[in-house]
C-alpha atoms as a PDB file:
ATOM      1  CA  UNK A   1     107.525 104.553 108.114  1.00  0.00           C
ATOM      2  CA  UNK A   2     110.441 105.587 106.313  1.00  0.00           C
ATOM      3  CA  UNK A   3     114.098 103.803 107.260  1.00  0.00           C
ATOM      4  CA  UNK A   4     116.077 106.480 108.918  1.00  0.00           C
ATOM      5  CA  UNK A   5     119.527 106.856 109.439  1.00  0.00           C
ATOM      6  CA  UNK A   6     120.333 105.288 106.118  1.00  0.00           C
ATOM      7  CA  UNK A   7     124.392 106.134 105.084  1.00  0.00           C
ATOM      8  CA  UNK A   8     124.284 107.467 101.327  1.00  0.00           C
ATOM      9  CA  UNK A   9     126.808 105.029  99.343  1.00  0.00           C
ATOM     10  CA  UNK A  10     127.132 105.037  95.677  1.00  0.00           C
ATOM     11  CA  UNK A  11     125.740 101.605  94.489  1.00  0.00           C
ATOM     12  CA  UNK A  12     125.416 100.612  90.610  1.00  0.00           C
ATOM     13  CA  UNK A  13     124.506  97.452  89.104  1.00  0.00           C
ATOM     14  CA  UNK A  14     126.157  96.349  85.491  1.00  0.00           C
ATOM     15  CA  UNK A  15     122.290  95.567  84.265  1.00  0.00           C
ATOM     16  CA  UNK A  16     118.611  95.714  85.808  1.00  0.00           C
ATOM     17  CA  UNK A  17     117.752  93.191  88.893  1.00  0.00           C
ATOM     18  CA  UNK A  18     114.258  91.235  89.477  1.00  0.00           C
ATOM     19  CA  UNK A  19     114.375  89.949  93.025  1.00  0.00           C
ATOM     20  CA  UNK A  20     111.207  88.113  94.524  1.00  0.00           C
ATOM     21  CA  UNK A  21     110.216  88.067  98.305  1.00  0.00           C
ATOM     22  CA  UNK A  22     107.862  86.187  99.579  1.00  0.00           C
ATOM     23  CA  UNK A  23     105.956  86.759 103.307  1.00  0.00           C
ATOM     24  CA  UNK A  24     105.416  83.001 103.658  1.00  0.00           C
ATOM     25  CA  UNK A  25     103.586  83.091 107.577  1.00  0.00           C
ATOM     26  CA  UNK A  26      99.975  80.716 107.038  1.00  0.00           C
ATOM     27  CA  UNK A  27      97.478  81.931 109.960  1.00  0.00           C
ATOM     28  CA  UNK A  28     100.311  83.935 111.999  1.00  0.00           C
ATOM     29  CA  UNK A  29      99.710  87.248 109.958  1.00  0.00           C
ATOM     30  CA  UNK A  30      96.084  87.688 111.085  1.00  0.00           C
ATOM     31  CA  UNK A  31      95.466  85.677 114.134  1.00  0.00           C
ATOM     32  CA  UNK A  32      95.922  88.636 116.110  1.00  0.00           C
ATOM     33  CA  UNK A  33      93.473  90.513 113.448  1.00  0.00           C
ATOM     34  CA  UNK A  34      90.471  87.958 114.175  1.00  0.00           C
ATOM     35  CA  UNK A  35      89.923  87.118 110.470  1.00  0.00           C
ATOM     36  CA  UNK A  36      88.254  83.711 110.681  1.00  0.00           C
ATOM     37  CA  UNK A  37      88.091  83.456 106.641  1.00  0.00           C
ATOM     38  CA  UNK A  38      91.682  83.102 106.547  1.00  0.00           C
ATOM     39  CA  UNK A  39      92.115  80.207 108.170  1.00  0.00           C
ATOM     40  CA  UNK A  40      90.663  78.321 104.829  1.00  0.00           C
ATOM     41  CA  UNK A  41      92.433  80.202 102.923  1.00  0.00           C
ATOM     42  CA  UNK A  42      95.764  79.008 104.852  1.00  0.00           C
ATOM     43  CA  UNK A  43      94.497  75.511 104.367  1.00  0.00           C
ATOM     44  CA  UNK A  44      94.294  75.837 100.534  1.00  0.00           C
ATOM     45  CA  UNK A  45      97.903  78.350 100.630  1.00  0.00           C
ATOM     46  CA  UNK A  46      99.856  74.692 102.233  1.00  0.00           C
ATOM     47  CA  UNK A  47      97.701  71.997  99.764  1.00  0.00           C
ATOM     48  CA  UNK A  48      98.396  73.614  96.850  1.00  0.00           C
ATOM     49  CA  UNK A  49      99.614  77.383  96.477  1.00  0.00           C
ATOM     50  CA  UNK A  50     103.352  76.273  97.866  1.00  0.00           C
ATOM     51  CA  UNK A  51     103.883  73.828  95.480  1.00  0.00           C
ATOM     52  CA  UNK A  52     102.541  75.567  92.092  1.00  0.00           C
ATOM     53  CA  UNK A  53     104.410  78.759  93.181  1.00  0.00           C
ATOM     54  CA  UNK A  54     107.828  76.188  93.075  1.00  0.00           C
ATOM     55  CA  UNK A  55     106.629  74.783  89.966  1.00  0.00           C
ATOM     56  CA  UNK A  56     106.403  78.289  88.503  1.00  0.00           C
ATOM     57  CA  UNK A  57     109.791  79.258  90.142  1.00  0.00           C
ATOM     58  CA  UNK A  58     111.056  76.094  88.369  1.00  0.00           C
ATOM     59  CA  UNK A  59     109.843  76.668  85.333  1.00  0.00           C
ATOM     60  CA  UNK A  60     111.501  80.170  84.870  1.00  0.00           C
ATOM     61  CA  UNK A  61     114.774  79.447  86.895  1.00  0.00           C
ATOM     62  CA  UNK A  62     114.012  81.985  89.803  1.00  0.00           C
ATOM     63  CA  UNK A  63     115.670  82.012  93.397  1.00  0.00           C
ATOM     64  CA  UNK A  64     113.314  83.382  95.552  1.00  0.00           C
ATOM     65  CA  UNK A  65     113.288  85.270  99.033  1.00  0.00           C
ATOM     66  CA  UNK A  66     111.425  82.791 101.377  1.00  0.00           C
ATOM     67  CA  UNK A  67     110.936  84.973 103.934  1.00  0.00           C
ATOM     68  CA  UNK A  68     109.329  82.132 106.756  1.00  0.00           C
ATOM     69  CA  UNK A  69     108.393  82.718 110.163  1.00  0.00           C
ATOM     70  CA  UNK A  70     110.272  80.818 112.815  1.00  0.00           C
ATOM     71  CA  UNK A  71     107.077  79.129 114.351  1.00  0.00           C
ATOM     72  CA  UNK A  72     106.713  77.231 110.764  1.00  0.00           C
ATOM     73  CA  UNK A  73     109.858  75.763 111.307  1.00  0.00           C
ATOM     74  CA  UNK A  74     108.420  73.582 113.603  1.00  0.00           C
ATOM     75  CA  UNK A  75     106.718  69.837 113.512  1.00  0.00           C
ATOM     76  CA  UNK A  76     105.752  70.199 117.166  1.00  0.00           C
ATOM     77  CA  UNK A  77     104.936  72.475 119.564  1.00  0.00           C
ATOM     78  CA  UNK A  78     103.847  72.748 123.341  1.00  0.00           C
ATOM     79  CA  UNK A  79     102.370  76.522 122.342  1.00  0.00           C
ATOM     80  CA  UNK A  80     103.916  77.677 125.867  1.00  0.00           C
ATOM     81  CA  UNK A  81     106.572  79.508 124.380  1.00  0.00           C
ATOM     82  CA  UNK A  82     107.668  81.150 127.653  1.00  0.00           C
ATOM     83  CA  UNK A  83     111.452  81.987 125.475  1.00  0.00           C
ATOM     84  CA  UNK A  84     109.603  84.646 124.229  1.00  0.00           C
ATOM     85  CA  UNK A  85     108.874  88.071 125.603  1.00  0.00           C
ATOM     86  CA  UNK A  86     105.347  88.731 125.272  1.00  0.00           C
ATOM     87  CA  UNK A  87     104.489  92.117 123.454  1.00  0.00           C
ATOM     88  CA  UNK A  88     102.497  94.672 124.772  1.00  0.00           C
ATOM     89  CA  UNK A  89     100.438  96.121 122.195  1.00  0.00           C
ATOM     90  CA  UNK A  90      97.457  98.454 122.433  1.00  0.00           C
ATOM     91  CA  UNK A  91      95.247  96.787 120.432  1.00  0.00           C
ATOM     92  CA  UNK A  92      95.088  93.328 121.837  1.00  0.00           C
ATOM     93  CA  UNK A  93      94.746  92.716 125.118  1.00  0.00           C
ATOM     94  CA  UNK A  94      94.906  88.511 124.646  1.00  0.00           C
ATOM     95  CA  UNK A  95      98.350  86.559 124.974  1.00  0.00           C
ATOM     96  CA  UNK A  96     100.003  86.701 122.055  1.00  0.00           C
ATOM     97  CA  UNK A  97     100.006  83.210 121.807  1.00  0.00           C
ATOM     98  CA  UNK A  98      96.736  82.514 122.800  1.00  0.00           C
ATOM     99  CA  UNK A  99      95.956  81.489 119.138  1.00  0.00           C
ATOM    100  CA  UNK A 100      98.302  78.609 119.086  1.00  0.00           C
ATOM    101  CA  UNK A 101      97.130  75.229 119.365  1.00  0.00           C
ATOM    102  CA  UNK A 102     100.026  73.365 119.856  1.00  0.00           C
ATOM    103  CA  UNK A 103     100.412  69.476 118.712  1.00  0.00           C
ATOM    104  CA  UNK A 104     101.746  68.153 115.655  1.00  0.00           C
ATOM    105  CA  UNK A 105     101.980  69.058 112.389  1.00  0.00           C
ATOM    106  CA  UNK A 106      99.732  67.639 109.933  1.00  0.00           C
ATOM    107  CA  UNK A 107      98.807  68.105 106.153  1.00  0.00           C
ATOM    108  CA  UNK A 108      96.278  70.534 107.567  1.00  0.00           C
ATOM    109  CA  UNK A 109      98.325  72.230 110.114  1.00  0.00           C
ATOM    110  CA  UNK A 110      97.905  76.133 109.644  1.00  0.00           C
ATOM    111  CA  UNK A 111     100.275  77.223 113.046  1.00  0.00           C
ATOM    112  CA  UNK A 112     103.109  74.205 112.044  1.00  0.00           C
ATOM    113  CA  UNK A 113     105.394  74.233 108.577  1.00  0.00           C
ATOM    114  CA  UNK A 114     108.758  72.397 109.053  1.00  0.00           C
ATOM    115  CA  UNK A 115     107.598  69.658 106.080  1.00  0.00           C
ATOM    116  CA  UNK A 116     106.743  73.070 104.267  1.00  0.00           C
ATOM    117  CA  UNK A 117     110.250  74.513 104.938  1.00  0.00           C
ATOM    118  CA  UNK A 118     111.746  71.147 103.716  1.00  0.00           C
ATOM    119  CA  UNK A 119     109.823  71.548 100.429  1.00  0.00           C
ATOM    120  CA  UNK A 120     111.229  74.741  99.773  1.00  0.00           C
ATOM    121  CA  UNK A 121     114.317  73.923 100.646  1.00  0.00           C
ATOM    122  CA  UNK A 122     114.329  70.961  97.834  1.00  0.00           C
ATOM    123  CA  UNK A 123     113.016  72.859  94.999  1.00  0.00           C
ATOM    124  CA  UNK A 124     115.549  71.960  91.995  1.00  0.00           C
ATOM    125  CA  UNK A 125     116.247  76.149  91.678  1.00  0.00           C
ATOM    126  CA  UNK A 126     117.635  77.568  94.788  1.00  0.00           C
ATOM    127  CA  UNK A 127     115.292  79.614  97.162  1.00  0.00           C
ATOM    128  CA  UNK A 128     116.618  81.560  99.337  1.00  0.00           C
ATOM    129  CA  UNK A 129     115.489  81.171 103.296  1.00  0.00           C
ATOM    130  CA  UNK A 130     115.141  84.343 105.406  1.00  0.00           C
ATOM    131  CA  UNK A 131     112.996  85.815 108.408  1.00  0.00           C
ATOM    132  CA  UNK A 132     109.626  87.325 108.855  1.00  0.00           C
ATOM    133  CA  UNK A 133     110.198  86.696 112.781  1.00  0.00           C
ATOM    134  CA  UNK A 134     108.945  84.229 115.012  1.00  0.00           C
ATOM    135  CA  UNK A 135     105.443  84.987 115.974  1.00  0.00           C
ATOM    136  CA  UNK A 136     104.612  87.875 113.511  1.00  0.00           C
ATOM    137  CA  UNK A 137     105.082  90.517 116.262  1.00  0.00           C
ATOM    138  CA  UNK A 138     105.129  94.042 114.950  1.00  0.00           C
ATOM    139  CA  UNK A 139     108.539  95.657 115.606  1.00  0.00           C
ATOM    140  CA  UNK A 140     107.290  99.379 114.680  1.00  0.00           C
ATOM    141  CA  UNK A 141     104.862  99.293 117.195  1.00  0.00           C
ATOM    142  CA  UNK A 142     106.029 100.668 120.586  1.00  0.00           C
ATOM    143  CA  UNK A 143     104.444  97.984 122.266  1.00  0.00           C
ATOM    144  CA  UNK A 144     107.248  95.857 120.987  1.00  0.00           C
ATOM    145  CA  UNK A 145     110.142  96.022 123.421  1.00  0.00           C
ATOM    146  CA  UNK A 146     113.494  95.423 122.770  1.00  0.00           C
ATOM    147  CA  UNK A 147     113.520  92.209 124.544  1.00  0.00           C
ATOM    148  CA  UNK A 148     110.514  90.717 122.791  1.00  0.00           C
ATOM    149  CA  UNK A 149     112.575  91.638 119.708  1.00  0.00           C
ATOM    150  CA  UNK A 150     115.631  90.020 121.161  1.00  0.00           C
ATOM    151  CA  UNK A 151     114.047  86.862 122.071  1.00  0.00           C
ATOM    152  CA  UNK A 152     111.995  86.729 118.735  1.00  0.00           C
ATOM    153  CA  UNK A 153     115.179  86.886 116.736  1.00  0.00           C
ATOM    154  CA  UNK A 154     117.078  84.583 118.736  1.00  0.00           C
ATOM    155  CA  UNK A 155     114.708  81.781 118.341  1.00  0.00           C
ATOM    156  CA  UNK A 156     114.438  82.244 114.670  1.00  0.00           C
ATOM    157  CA  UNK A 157     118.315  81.811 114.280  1.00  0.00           C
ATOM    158  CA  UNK A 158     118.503  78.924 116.852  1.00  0.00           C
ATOM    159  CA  UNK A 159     115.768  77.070 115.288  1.00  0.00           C
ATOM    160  CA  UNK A 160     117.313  77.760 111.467  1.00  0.00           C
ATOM    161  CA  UNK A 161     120.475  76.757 112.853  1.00  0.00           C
ATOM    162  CA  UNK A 162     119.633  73.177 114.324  1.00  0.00           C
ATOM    163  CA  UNK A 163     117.917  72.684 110.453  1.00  0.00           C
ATOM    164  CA  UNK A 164     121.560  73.793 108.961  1.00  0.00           C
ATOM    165  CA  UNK A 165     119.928  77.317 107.631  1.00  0.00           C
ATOM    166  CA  UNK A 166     121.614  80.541 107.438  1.00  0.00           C
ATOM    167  CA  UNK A 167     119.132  83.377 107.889  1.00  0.00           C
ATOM    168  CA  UNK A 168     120.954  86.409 105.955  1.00  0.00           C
ATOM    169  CA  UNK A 169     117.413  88.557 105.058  1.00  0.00           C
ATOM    170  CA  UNK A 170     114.414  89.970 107.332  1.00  0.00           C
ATOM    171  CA  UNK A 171     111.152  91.134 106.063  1.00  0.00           C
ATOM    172  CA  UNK A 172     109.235  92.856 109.072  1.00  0.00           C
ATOM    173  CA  UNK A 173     105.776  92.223 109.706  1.00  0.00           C
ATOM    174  CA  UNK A 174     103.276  94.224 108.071  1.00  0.00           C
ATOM    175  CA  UNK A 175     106.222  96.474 106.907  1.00  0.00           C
ATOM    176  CA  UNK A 176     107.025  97.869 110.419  1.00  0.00           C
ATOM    177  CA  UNK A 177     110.330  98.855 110.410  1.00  0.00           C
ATOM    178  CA  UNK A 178     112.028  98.602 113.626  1.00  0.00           C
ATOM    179  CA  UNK A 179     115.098  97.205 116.304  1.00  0.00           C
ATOM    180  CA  UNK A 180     117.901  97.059 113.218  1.00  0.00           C
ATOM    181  CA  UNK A 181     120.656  96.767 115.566  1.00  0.00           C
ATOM    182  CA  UNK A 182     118.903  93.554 117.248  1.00  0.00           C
ATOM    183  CA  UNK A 183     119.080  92.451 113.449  1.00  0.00           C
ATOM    184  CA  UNK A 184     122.757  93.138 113.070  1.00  0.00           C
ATOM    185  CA  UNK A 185     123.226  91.421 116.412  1.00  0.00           C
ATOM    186  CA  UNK A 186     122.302  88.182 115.050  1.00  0.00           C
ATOM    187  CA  UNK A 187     124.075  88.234 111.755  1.00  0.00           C
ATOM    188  CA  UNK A 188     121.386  90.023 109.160  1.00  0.00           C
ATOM    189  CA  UNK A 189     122.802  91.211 106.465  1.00  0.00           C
ATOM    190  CA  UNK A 190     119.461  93.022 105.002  1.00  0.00           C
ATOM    191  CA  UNK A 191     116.065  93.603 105.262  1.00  0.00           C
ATOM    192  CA  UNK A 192     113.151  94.822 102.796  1.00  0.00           C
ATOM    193  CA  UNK A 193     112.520  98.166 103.625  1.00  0.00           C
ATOM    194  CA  UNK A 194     108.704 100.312 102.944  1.00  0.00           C
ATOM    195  CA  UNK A 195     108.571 100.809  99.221  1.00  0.00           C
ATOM    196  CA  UNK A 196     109.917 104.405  98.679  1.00  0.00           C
ATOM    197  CA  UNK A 197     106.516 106.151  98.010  1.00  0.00           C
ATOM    198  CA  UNK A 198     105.410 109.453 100.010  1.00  0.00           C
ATOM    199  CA  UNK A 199     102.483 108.239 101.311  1.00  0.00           C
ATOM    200  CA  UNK A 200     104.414 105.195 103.301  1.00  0.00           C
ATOM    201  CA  UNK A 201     104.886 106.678 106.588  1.00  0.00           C
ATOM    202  CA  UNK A 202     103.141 107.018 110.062  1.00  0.00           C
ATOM    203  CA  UNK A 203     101.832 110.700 109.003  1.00  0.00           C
ATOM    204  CA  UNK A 204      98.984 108.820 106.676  1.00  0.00           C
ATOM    205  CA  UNK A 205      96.687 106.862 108.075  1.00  0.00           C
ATOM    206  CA  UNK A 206      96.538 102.817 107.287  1.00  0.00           C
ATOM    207  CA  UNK A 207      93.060 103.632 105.563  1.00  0.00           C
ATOM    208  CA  UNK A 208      94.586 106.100 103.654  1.00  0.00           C
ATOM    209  CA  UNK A 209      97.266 103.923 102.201  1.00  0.00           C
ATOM    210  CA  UNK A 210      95.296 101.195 101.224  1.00  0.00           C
ATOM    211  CA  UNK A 211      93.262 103.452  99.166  1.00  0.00           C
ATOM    212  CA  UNK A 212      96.307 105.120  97.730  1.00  0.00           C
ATOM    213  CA  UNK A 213      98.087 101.692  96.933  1.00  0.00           C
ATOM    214  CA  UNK A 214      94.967 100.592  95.279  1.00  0.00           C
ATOM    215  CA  UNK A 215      94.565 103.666  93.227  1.00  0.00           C
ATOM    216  CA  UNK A 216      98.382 103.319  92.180  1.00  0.00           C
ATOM    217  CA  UNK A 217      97.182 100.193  90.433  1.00  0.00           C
ATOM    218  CA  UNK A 218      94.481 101.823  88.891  1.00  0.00           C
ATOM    219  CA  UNK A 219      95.931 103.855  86.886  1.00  0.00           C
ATOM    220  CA  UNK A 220      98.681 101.050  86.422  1.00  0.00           C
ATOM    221  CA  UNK A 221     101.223 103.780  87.961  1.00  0.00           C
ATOM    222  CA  UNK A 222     104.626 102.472  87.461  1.00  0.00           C
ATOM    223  CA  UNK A 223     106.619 101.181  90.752  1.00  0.00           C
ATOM    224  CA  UNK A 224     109.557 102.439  92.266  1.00  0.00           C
ATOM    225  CA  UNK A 225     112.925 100.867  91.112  1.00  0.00           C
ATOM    226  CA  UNK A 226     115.078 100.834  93.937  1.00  0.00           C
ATOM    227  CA  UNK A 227     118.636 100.814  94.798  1.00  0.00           C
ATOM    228  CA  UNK A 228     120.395  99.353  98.635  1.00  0.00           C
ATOM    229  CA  UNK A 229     120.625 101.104 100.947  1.00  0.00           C
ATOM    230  CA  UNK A 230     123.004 100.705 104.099  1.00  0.00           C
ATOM    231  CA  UNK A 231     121.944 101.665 107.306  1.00  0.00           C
ATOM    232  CA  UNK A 232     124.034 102.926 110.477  1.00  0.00           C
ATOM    233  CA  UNK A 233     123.577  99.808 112.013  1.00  0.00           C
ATOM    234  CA  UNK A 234     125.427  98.024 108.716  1.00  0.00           C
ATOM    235  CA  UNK A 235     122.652  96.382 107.042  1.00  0.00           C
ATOM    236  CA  UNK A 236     121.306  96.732 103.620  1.00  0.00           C
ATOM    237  CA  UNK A 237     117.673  97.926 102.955  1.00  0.00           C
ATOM    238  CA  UNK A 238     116.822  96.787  99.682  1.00  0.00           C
ATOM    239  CA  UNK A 239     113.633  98.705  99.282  1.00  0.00           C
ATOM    240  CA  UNK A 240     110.060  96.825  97.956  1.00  0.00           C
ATOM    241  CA  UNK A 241     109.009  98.045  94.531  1.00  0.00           C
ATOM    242  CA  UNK A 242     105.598  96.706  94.359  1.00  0.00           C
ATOM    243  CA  UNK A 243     103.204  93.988  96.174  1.00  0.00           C
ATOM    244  CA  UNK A 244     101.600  91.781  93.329  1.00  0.00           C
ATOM    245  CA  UNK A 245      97.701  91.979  94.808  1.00  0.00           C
ATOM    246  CA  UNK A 246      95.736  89.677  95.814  1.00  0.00           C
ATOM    247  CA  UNK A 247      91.910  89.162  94.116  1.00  0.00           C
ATOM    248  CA  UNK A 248      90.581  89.223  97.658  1.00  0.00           C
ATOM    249  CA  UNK A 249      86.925  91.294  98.320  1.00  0.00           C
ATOM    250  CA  UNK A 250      86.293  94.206  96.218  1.00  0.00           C
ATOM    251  CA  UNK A 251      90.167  93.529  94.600  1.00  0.00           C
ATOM    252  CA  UNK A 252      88.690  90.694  92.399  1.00  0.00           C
ATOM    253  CA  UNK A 253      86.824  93.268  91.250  1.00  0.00           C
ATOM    254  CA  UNK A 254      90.229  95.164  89.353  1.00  0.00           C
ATOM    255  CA  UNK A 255      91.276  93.118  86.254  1.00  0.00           C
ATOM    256  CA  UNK A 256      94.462  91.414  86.596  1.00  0.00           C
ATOM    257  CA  UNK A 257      95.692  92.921  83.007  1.00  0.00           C
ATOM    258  CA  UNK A 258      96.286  96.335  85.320  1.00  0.00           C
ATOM    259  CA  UNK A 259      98.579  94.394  87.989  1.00  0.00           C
ATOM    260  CA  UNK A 260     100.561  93.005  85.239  1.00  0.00           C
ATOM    261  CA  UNK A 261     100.455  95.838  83.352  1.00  0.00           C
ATOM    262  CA  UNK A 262     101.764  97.741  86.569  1.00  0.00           C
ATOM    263  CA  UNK A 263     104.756  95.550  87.164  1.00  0.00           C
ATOM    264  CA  UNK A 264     105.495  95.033  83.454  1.00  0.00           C
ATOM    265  CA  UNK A 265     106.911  99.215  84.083  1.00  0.00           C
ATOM    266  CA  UNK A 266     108.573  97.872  86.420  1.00  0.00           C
ATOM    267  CA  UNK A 267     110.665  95.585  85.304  1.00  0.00           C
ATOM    268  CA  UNK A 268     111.724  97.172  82.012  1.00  0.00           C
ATOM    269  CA  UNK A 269     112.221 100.686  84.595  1.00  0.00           C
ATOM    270  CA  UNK A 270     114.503  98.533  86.068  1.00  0.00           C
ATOM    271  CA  UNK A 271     116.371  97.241  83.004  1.00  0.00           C
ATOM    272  CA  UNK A 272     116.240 100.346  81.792  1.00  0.00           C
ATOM    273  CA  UNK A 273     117.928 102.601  84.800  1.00  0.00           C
ATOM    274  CA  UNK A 274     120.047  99.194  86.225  1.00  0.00           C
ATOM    275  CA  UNK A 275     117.946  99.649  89.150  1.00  0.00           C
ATOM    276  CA  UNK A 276     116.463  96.404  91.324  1.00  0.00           C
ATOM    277  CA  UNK A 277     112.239  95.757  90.840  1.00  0.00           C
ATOM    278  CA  UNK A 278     111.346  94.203  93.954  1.00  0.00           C
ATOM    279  CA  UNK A 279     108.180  92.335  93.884  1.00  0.00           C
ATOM    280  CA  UNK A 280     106.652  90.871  96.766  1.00  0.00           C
ATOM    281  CA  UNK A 281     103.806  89.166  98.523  1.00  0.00           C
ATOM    282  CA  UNK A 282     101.636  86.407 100.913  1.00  0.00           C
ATOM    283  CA  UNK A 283     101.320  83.166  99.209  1.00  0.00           C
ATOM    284  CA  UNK A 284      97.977  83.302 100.755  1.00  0.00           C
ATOM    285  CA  UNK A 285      97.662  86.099  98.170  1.00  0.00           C
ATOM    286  CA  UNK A 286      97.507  83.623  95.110  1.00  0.00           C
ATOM    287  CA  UNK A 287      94.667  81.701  96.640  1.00  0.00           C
ATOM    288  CA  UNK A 288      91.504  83.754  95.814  1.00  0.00           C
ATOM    289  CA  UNK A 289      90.797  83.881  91.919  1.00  0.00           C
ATOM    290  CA  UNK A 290      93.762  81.300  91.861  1.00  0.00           C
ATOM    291  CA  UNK A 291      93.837  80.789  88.067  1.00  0.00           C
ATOM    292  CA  UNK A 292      93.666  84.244  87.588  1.00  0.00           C
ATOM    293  CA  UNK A 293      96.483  84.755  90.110  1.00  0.00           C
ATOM    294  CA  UNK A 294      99.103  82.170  88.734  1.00  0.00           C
ATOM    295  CA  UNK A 295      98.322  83.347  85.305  1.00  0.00           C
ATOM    296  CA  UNK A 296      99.318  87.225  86.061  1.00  0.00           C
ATOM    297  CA  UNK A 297     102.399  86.440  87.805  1.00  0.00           C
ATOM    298  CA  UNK A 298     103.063  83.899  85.258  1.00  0.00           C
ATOM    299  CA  UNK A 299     103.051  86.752  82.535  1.00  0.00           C
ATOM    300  CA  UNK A 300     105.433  88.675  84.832  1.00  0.00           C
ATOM    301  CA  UNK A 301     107.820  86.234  85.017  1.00  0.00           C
ATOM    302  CA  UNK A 302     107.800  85.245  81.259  1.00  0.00           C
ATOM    303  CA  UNK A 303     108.389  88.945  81.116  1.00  0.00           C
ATOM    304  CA  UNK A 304     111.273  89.052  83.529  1.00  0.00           C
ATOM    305  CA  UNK A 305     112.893  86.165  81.482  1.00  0.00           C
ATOM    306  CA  UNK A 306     112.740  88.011  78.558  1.00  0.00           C
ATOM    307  CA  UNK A 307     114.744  90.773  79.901  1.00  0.00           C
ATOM    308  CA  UNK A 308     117.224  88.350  81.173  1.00  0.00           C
ATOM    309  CA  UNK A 309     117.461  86.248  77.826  1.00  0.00           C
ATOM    310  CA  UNK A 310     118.645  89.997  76.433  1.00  0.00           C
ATOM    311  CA  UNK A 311     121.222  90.491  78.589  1.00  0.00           C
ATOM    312  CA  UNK A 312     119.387  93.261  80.820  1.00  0.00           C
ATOM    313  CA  UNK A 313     117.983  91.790  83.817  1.00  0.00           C
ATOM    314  CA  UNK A 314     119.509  89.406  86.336  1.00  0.00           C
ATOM    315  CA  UNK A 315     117.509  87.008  88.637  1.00  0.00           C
ATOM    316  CA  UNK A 316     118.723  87.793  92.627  1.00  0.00           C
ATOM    317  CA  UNK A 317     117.406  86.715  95.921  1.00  0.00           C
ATOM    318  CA  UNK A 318     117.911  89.120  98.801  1.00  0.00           C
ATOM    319  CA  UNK A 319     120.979  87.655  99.616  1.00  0.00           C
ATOM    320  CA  UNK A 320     122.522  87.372  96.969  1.00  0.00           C
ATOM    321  CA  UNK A 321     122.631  91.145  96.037  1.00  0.00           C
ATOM    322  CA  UNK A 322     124.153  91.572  99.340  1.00  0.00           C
ATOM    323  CA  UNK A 323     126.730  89.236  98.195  1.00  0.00           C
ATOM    324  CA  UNK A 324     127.143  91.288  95.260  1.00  0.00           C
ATOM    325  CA  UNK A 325     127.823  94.633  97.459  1.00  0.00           C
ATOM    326  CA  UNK A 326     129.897  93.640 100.213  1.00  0.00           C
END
């Protein structure tokens, strides 16, 4: 759905901005969704995917948006969880936690992530650590009550605090937009809002979109560049541009030259108008076709660094163009 109640303010930018989010959750985004096939995939995502995406990061000097959930920031867990208000959702009928196996982390831990965390946290180039919520509850949905959003958000910023983490940026779960002021409560400063194309709202079906997302790649459309946004609540929605797609079913089917090519508009777009290209996506994206997957974003980031060896594009997390505004 489209943010509403957005207050118009004149924002400009001295050159073009590549910021990179990331919707870093393992099994949490589709436990509720009953995908078994993704649990292997998570396996592969924490052995390897996590640290050739820092590598890459490395290599090309980019802060990222982490955007974690708060049950990776964990090492143990009882999988009671009775701090949180359970959702009530339509479409599942199970505890929402029913999933969770408790224990203690291990190198093959899919529900656990605090080493994970830690990692990202010592990569030599800055990343950036924000919120994708606790337990991957979806805030559009009016099953979601304002006190399961409360006491999702509050254990996110407890838990970041005890580890000596400021959360400053929210990415909502599967894009559902929704409780800003709880946000604002608890010290947000932004939030990736629905990339600004018409067919992004609760009027068109989720089928629909798919297919239109995937035909926006087909014909290598170019992405939105985007500009913040602030909202009445006083956060910044700094729009998504693009999701770089995963290779997974009939996807690996699309070359990758028509992804790149896709966000390639992008980015010059955005060095061209001083507008922001905000790319995002699931490290569990990179696993299928991996080779294929590193090499594409890989092109897009020697790409990016181009721009910014110019003088037209700057590198920012999330955070740090709020910094810049406020």
């Amino acid at each position: 759905v489209f943010d509403c109640c957005q207050i118009k303010m004149s924002v400009s930018f001295e050159k073009g901005i590549f910021t990179l989010s990331l919707d870093f959750e393992l099994i949490w985004g589709t436990a509720d969704l009953g995908l078994e096939n993704f649990k292997s995939l998570c396996k592969i995502e924490r052995e390897v995917v996590i640290d050739r995406l820092l590598k890459l990061f490395e290599k090309y000097e980019l802060s990222a948006t982490w955007a974690i959930l708060g049950h990776l920031f964990l090492d143990k867990c009882e999988a009671t969880h009775t701090e949180i208000t359970r959702p009530n959702y339509s479409w599942t009928k199970e505890d929402w936690f029913a999933h969770d196996p408790g224990g203690v982390e291990t190198a093959q831990s899919i529900h656990l992530g605090k080493s994970l965390v830690e990692k990202i946290r010592q990569c030599s180039v800055l990343q950036e650590i924000g919120s994708h919520s606790f337990s991957h509850i979806v805030f559009g949905d009016e099953g979601c009550s304002r006190e399961t959003a409360e006491s999702e958000i509050a254990e996110c910023v407890r838990i970041a605090d005890e580890q000596g983490i400021k959360l400053k940026s929210f990415v909502f779960p599967r894009n559902e937009v929704g409780y800003l002021d709880v946000l604002k409560k608890f010290d947000f400063a932004c939030y990736r809002g629905v990339e600004p194309n018409w067919y992004e709202n609760r009027q068109v079906s989720e089928s629909v979109r798919r297919g239109l997302r995937l035909f926006d790649i087909l014909r290598a459309a170019s992405p939105p560049t985007v500009l913040p946004k602030k909202t009445k609540e006083g956060l910044w929605n700094i729009p998504g541009s693009a999701m770089f797609f995963p290779m997974h079913g009939f996807r690996r089917h699309i070359p990758m030259s028509w992804r790149v090519k896709r966000c390639l508009k992008g980015l010059k777009s955005a060095a061209n108008e001083k507008k922001i290209f905000h790319l995002w996506f699931h490290p569990t994206n990179m696993v299928d076709e991996m080779e294929k997957m590193f090499a594409g974003l890989e092109e897009i980031l020697q790409y990016a660094s181009n721009l910014r060896g110019q003088g037209k594009l700057d590198f920012l997390t999330m955070g740090q163009i709020c910094e810049s505004l406020d």
